[in-house]
Protein backbone atom coordinates (compact mmCIF):
# COMPACT_ATOMS: atom_id res chain seq x y z
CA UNK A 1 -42.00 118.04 73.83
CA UNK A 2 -41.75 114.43 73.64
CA UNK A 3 -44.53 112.52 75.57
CA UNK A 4 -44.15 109.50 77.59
CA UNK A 5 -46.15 107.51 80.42
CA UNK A 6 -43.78 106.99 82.97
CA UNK A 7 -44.51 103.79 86.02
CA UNK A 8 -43.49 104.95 89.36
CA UNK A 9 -41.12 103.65 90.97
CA UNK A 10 -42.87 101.33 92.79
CA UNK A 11 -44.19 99.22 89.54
CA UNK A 12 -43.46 95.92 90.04
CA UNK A 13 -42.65 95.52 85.96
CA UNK A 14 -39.34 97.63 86.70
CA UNK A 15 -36.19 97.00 88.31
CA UNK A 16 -33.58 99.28 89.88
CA UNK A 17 -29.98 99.15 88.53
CA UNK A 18 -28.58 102.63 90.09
CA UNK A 19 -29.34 104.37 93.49
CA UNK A 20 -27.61 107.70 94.60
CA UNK A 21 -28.13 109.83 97.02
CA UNK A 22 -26.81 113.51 96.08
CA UNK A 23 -23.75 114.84 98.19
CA UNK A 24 -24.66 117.56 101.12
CA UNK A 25 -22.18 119.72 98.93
CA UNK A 26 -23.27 119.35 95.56
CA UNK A 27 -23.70 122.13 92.92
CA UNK A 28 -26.45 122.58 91.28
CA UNK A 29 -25.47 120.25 87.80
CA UNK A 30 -27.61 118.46 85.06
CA UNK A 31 -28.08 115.19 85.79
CA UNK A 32 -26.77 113.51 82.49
CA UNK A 33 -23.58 115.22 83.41
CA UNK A 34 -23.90 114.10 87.17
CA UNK A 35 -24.53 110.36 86.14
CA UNK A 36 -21.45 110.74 83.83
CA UNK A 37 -19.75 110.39 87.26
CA UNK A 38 -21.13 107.90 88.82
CA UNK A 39 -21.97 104.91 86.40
CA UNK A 40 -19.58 103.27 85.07
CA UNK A 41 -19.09 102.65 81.19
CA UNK A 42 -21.96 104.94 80.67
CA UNK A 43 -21.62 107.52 77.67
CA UNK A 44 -23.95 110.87 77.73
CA UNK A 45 -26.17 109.36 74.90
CA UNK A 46 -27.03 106.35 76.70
CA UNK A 47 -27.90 108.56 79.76
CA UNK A 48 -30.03 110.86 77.84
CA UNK A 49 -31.69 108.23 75.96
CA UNK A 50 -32.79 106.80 79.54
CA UNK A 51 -33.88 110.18 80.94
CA UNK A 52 -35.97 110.50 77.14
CA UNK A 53 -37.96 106.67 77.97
CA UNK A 54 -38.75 107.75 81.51
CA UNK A 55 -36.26 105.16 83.19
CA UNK A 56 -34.64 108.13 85.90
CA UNK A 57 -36.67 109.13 88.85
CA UNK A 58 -35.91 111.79 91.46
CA UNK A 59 -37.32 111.45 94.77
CA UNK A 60 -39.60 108.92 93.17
CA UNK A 61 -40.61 111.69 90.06
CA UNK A 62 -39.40 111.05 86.41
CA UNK A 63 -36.88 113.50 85.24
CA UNK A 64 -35.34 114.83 82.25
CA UNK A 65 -32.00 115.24 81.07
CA UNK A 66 -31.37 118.57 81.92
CA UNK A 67 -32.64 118.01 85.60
CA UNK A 68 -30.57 119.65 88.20
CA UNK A 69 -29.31 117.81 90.63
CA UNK A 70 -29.37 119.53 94.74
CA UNK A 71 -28.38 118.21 97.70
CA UNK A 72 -29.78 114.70 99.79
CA UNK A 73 -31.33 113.77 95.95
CA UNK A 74 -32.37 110.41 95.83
CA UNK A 75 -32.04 109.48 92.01
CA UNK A 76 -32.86 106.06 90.57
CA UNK A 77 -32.02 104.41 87.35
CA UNK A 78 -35.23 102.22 86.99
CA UNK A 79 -35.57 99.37 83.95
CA UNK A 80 -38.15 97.19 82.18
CA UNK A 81 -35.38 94.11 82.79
CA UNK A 82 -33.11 92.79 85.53
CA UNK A 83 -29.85 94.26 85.36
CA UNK A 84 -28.11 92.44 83.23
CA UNK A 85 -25.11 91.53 85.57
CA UNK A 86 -27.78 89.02 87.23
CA UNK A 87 -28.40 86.58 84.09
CA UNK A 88 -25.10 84.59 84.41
CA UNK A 89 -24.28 82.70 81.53
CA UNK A 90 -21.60 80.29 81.16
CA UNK A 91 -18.89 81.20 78.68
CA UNK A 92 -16.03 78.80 77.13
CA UNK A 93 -13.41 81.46 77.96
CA UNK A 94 -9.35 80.50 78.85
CA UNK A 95 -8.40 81.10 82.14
CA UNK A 96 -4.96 80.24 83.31
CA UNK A 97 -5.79 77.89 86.37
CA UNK A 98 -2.49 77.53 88.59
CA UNK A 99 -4.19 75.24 90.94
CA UNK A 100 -6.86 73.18 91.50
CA UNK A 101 -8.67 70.77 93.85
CA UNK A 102 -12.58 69.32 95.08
CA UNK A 103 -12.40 72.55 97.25
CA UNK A 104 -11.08 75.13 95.28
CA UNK A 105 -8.81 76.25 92.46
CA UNK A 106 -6.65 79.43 91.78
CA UNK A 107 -6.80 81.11 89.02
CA UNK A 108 -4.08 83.98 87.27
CA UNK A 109 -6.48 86.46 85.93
CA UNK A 110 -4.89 88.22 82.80
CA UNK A 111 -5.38 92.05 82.98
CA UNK A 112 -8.29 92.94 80.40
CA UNK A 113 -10.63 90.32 82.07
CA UNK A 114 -13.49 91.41 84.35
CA UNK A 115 -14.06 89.74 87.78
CA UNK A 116 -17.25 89.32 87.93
CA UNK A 117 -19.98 90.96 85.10
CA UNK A 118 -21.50 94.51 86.03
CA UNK A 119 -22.58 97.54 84.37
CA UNK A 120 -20.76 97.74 80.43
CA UNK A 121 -19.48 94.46 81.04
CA UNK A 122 -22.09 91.82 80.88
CA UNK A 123 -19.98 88.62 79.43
CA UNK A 124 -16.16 87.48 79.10
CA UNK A 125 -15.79 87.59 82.88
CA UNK A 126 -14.12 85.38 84.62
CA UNK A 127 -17.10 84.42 86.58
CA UNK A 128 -18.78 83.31 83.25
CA UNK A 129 -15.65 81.00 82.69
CA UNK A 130 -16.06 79.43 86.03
CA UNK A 131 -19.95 78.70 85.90
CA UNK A 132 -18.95 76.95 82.33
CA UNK A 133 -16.71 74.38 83.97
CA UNK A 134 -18.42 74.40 87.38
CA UNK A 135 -21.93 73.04 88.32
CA UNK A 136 -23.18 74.53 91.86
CA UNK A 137 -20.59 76.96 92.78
CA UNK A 138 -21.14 78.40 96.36
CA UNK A 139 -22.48 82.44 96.40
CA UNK A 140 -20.77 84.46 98.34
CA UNK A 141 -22.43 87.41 100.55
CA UNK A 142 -23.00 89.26 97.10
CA UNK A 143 -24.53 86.42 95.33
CA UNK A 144 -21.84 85.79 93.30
CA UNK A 145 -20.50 81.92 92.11
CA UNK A 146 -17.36 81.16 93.87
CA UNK A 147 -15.80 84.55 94.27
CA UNK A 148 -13.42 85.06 97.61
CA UNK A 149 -12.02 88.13 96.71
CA UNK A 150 -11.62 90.01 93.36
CA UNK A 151 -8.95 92.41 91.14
CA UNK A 152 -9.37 95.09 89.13
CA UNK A 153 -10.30 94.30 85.32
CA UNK A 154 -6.78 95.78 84.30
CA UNK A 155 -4.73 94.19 86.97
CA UNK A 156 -3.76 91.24 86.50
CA UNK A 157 -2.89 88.36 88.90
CA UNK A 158 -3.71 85.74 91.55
CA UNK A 159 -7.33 85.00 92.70
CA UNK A 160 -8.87 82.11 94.94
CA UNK A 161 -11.98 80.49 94.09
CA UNK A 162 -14.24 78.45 96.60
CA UNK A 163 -15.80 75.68 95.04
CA UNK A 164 -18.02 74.33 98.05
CA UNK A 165 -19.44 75.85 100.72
CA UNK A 166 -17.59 75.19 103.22
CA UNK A 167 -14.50 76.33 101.28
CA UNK A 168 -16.52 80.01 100.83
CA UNK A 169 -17.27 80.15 104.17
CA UNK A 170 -13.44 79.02 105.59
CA UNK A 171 -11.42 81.14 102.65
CA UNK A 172 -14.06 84.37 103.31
CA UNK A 173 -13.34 84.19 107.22
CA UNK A 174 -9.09 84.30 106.77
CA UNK A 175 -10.09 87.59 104.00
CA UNK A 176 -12.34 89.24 106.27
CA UNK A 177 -9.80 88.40 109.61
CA UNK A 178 -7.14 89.68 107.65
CA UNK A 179 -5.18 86.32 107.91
CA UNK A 180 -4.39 85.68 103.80
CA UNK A 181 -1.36 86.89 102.51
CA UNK A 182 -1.75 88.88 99.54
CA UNK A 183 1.43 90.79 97.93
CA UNK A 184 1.46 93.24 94.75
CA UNK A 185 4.21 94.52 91.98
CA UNK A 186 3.49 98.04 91.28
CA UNK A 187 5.73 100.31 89.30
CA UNK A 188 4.29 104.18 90.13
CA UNK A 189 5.59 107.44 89.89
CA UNK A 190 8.15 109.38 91.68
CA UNK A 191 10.86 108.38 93.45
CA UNK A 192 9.42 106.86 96.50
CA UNK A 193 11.16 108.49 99.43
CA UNK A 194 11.44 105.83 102.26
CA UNK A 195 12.47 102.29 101.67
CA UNK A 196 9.42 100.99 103.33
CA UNK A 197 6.22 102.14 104.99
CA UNK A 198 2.61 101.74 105.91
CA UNK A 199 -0.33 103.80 104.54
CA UNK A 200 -3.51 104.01 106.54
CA UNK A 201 -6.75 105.76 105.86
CA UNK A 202 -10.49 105.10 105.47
CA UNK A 203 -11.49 104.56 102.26
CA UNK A 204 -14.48 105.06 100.45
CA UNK A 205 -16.46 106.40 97.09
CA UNK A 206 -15.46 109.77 96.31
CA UNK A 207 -17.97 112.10 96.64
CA UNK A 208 -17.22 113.88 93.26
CA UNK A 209 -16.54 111.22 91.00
CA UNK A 210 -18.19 107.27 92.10
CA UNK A 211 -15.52 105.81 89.54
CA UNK A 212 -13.38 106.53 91.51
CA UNK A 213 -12.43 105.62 95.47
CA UNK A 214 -10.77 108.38 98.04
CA UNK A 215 -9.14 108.23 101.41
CA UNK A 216 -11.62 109.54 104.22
CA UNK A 217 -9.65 111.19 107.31
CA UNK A 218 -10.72 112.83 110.85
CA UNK A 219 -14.35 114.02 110.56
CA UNK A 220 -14.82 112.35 107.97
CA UNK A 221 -13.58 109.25 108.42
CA UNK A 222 -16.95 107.62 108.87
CA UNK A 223 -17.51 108.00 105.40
CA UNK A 224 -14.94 104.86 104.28
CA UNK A 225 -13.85 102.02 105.51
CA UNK A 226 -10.51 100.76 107.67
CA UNK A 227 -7.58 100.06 105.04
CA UNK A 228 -3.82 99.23 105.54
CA UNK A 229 -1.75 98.91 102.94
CA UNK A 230 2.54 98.68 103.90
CA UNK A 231 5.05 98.81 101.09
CA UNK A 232 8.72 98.33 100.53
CA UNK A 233 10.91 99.56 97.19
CA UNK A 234 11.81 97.05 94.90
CA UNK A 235 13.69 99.16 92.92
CA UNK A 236 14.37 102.82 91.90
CA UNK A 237 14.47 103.64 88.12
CA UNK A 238 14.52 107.47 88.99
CA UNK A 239 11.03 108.80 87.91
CA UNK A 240 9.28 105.50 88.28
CA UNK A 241 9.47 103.25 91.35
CA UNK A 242 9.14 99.65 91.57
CA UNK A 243 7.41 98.79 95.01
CA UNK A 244 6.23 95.71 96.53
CA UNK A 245 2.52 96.15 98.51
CA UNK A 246 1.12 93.80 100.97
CA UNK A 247 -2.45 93.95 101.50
CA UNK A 248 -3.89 93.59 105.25
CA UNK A 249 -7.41 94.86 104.22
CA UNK A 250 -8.91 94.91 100.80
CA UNK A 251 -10.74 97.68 99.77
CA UNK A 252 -12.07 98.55 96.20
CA UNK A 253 -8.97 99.73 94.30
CA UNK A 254 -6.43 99.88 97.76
CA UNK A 255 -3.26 100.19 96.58
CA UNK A 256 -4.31 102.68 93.48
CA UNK A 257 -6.16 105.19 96.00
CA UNK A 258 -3.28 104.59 98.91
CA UNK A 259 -0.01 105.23 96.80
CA UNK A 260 -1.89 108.27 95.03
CA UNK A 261 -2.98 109.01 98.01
CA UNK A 262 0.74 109.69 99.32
CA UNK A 263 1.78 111.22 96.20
CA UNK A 264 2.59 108.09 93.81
CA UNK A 265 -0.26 107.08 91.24
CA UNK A 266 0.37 103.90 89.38
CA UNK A 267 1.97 104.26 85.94
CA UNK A 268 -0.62 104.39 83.56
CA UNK A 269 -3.23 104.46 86.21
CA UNK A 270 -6.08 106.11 83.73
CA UNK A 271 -8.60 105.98 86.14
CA UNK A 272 -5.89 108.33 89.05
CA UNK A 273 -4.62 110.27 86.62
CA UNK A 274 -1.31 107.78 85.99
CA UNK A 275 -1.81 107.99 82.38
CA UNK A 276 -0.36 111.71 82.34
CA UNK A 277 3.43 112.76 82.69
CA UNK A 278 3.57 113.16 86.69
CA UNK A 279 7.46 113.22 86.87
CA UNK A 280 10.19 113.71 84.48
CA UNK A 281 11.53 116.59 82.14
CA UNK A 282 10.04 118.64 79.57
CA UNK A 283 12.29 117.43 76.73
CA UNK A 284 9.85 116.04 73.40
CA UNK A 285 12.17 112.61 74.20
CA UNK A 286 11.32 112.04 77.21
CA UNK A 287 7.74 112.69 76.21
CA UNK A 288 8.00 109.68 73.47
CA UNK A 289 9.49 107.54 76.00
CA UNK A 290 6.95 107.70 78.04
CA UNK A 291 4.28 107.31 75.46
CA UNK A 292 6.43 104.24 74.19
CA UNK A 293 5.95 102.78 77.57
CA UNK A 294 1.99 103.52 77.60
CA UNK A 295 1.81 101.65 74.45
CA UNK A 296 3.68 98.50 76.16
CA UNK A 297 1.73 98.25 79.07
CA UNK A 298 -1.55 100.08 78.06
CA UNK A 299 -3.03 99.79 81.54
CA UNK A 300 -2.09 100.30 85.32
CA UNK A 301 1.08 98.79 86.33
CA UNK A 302 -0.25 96.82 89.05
CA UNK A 303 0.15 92.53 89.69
CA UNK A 304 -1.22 90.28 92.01
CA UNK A 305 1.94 88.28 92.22
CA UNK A 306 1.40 86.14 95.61
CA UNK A 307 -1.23 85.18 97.21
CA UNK A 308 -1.37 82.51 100.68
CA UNK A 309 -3.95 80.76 102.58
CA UNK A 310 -5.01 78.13 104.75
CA UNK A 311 -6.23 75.37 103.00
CA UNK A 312 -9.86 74.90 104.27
CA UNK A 313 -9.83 71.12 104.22
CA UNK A 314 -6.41 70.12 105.20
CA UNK A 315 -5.65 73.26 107.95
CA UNK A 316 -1.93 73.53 105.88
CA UNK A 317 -0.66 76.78 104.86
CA UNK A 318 -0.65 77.39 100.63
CA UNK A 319 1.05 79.76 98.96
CA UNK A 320 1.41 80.74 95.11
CA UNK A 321 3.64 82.77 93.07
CA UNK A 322 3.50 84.33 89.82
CA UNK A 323 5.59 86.31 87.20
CA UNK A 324 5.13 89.13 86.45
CA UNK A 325 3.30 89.67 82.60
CA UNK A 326 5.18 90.35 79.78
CA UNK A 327 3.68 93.50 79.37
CA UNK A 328 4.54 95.05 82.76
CA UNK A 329 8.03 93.51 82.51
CA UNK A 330 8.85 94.80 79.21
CA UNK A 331 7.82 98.32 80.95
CA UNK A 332 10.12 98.13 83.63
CA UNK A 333 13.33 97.04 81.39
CA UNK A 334 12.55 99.81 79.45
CA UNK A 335 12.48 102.65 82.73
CA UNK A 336 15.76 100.18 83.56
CA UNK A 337 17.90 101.42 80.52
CA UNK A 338 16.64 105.18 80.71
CA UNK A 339 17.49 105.67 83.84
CA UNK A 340 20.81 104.15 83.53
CA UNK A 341 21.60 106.67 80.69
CA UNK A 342 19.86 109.56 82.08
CA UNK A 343 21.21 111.96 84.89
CA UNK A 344 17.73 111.91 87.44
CA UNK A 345 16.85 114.73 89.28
């Protein structure tokens, strides 16, 4: 047995930097395996290794690895240091900057870079770009410099940063009111069957897997939170579709959990299953197609490609548009000439 003095969780020498309480419907599962689930960029080791020095309490009592989790568990991931997504550093990192004035600038994230630095990914966000060229940024609500809104690491796109403020407060207020204009190029799978149309559902951490979101109905609905997402087809390229989504709420991951949601993951979606063969034929060339076009764009096919606002100093309406990345692009012109010289279902 290996022996170890564990502090309670009430030490002041230790930090929290994961809280969970277990699912009413949760199987009895080892907790390495549990946390798996629910912290991101974790690996088994790592979890084990933490469970080993003492650092994961249940119901405020040290566990092991091979704890089994049950129902209403409150489990804590407890460390000697502050997490280390709280020591912001500034960084001399690129970042394609499509505008910029005293009050703000926006800023065409390329897919790869990380909003805003968390668990796994600690520098070479954009957030330690912006603290690099920026003295004093305004927090936002989650103590973070200058942040509005964010995208996904692997989407790429347009993003507005407040740089007083007064911008924060005026650009936060048109996000939360639902006022900003915010429109996305996906390309997901299967042939979208109406031309346009509006998905609604709660969303909310799914209670299997914390990686990933889920849409909350009826009873249940309490469990996410309000989000609208309407979309219109761009373009049909027979087992792919090329749709156009316009955000009125903005939820963690929206427009992934919505269009799986109604039966069309994003292409290449890893984290919704889009990185597996959801439509198509069984033929070995189809198959190397499609792992052609995984190799192009070797992440979800998803771009923040306008994005509008009041200006918080001069009251007049902005808006910005960008292209859509090479990458993504080259993906599409390649579902463009197979579906041209294939006969779809």
């Amino acid at each position: 047995m290996d022996s170890y003095t564990p502090k309670l969780p009430n030490d002041d020498n230790l930090y929290e930097h994961h809280s969970f309480t277990v699912d009413k419907g949760q199987t009895p599962l080892r907790i390495d395996k549990y946390l798996m689930n629910f912290v991101e960029n974790a690996t088994r080791n790592k979890i084990q290794a933490a469970a080993k020095s003492g650092s994961i309490y249940v119901n405020n009592v040290p566990v092991k690895a091979n704890y089994k989790v049950k129902p209403f568990d409150v489990i804590k991931v407890l460390f000697e240091h502050p997490p280390f997504e709280n020591l912001l550093v500034g960084e001399a990192i690129d970042i394609d900057v499509v505008y910029e004035d005293d009050d703000l600038l926006v800023v065409n994230k390329q897919a790869g870079m990380v909003v805003h630095p968390g668990h796994g990914n600690y520098s070479g966000t954009l957030i330690n770009a912006l603290i690099y060229r920026f003295d004093n940024l305004p927090n936002n609500s989650s103590d973070r410099p200058g942040l509005v809104h964010r995208i996904d690491k692997d989407t790429s796109g347009l993003l507005v940063v407040a740089k007083t403020e007064e911008a924060m407060a005026h650009l936060s207020a048109q996000f939360a009111n639902k006022t900003s204009e915010r429109e996305y190029v996906a390309l997901v799978w299967g042939n979208v069957a109406d031309d346009e149309g509006t998905v609604t559902g709660n969303i909310g951490r799914h209670p299997k897997n914390r990686l990933q979101n889920t849409v909350f109905f009826d009873d249940e609905a309490d469990k996410g939170k309000p989000a609208v997402t309407h979309y219109k087809v761009l373009e049909r390229l027979g087992y792919v579709t090329l749709v156009s989504c316009k955000l009125e709420t903005g939820r963690t991951h929206q427009i992934r959990v919505h269009m799986k949601h109604i039966g069309h993951t994003l292409f290449n979606d890893e984290r919704y299953g889009g990185e597996r063969i959801l439509k198509g034929t069984t033929f070995t060339k189809y198959k190397q197609f499609v792992d052609n076009c995984f190799k192009i764009l070797p992440r979800q096919a998803l771009h923040a490609k306008t994005l509008g606002f009041v200006h918080p100093r001069t009251e007049k309406f902005m808006s910005f548009d960008t292209e859509i990345p090479t990458d993504m692009q080259q993906c599409i012109e390649k579902w463009k000439m197979y579906s041209k010289h294939q006969d779809m279902e």
